[in-house]
Every structure is written in C-alpha cells, then in structure tokens.
N, C-alpha and C. Protein backbone atom coordinates (compact mmCIF):
# COMPACT_ATOMS: atom_id res chain seq x y z
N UNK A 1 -22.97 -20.31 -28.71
CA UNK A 1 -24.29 -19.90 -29.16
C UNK A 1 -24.24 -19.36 -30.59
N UNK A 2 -22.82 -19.31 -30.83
CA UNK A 2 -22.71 -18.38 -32.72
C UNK A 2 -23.64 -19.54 -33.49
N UNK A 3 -24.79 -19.39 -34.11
CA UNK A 3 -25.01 -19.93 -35.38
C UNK A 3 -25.72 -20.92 -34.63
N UNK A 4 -26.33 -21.03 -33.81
CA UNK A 4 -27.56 -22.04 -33.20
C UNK A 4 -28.86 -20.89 -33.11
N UNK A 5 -29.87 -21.67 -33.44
CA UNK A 5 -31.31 -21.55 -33.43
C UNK A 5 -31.96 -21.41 -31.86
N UNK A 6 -32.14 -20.29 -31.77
CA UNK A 6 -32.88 -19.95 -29.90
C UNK A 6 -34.44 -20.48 -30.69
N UNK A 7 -34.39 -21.69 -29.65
CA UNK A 7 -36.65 -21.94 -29.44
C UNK A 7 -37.14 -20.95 -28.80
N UNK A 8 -38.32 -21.07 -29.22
CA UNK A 8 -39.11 -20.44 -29.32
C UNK A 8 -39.46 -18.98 -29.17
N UNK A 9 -38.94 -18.26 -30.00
CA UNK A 9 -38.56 -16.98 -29.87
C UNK A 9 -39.02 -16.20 -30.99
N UNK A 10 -39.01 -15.29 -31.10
CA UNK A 10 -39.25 -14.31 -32.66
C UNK A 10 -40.74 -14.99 -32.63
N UNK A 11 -41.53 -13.66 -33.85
CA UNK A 11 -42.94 -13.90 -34.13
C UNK A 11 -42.88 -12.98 -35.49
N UNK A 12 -43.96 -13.39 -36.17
CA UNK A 12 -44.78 -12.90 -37.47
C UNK A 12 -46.25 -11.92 -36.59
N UNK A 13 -46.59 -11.11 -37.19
CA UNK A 13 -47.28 -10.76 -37.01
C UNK A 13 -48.40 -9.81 -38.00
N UNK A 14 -49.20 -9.29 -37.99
CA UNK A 14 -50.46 -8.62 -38.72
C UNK A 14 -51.69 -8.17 -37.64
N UNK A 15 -51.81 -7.31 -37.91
CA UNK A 15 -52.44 -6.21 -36.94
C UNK A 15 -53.19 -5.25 -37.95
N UNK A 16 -54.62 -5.43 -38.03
CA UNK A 16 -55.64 -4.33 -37.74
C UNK A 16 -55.81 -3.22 -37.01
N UNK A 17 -55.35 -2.14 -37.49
CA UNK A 17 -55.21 -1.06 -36.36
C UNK A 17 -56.48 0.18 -37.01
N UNK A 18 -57.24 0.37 -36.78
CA UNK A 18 -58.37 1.51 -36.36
C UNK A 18 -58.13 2.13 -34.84
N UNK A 19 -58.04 3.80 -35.73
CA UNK A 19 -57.60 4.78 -35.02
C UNK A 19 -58.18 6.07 -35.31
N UNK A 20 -58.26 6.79 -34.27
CA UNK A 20 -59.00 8.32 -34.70
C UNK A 20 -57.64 9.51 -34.46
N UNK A 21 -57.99 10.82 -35.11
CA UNK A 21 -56.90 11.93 -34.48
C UNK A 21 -57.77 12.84 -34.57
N UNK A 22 -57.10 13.48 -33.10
CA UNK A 22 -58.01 14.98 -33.20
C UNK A 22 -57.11 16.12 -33.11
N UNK A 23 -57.39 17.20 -34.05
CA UNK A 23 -56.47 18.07 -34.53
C UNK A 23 -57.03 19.00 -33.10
N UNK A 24 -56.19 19.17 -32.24
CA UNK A 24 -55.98 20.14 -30.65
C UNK A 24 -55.71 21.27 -31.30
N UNK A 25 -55.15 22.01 -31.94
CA UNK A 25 -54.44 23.26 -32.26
C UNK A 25 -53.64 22.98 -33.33
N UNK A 26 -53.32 23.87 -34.12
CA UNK A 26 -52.76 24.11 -35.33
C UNK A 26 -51.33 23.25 -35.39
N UNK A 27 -50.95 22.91 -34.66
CA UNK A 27 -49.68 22.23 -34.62
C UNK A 27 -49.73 20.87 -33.84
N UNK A 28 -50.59 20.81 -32.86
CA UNK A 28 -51.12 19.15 -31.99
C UNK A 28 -52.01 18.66 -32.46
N UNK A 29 -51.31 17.10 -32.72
CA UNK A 29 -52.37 16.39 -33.01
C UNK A 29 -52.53 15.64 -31.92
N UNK A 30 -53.73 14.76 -31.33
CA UNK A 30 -53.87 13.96 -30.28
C UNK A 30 -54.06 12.37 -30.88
N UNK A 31 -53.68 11.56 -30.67
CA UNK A 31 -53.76 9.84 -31.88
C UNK A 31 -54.38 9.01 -30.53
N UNK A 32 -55.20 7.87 -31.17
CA UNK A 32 -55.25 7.09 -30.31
C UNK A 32 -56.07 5.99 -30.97
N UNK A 33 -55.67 4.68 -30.86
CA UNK A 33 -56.02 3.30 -31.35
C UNK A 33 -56.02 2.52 -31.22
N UNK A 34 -56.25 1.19 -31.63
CA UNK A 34 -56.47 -0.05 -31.36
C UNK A 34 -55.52 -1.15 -32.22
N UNK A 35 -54.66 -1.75 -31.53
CA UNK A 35 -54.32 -2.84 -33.15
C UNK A 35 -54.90 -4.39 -32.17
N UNK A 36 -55.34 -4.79 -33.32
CA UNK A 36 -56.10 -6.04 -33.34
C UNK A 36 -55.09 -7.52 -34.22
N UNK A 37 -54.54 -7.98 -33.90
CA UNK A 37 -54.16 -8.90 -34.56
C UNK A 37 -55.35 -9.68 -35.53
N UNK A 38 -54.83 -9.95 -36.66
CA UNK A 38 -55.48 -10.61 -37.50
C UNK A 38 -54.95 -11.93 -38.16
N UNK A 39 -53.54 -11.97 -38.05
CA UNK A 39 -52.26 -13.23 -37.91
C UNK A 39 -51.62 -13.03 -37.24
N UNK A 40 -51.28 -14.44 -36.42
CA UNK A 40 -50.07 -14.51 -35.41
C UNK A 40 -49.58 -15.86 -35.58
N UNK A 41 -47.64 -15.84 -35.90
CA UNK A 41 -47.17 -17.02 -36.34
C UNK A 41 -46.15 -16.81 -35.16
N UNK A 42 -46.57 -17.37 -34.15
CA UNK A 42 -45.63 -17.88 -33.17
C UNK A 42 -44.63 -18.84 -33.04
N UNK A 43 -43.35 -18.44 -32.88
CA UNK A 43 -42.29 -19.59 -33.49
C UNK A 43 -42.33 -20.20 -31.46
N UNK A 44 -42.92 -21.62 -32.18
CA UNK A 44 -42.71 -22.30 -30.35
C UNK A 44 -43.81 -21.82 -29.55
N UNK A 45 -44.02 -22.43 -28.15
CA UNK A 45 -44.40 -22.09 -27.35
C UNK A 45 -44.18 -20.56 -26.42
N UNK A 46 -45.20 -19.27 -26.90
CA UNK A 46 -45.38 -18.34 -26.36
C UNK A 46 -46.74 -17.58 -26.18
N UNK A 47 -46.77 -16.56 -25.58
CA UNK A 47 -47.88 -16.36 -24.99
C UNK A 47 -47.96 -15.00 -26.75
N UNK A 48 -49.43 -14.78 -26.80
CA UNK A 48 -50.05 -14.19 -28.09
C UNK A 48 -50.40 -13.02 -27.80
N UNK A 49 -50.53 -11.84 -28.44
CA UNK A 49 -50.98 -11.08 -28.28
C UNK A 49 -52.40 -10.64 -28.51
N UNK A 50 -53.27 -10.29 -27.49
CA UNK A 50 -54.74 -10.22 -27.75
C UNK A 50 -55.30 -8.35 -28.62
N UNK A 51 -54.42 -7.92 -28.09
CA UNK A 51 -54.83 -6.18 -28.45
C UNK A 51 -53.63 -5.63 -28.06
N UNK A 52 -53.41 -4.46 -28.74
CA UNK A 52 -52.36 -2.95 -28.33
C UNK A 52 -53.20 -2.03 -28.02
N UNK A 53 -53.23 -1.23 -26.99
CA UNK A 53 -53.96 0.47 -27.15
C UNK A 53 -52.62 1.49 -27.30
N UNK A 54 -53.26 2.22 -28.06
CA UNK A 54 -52.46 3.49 -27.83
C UNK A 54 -52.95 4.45 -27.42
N UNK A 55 -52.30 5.14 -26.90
CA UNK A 55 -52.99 6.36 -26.52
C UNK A 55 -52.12 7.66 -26.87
C-alpha cells in the first residue's frame, strides 16, 4: 500500500459558519452554531455533508 492512491477518500471543503455567544459569567462563555457548506470537492464516490451544529 506504500505510495498507492486510496479511492475515494479525503475531501476539500468550505463552510459558512454563523454563530452566536453568550457571555454566562465573567469567565463562561456559552458558543453555538451552524456551518453550512458552501463548497464540497469530494474525491470519488462519498456521501456530503449537509450541516454541522454545535452546541
């Protein structure tokens, strides 16, 4: 396998992420967001990503 090419594997990606934080106390912050793909270069046949949440 040294020095051969695995199909369809690895990806490019770009993500839109809008997110809010709310300052809890002087030292916590709370995060939470959305990433949205905006490019996806899929090497081969794989399944895409539609959204991330975070929380």
């Amino acid at each position: 396998m040294k020095n051969q090419e695995v199909r369809d594997s690895g990806r490019d990606q770009i993500f839109l992420s809008p997110g809010v934080q709310f300052l809890a106390l002087e030292n916590i912050v709370l995060e939470s967001g959305i990433q949205i793909p905006v490019w996806q270069d899929l090497n081969g046949v794989q399944l895409g990503t539609d959204f991330n949440l975070r929380l």
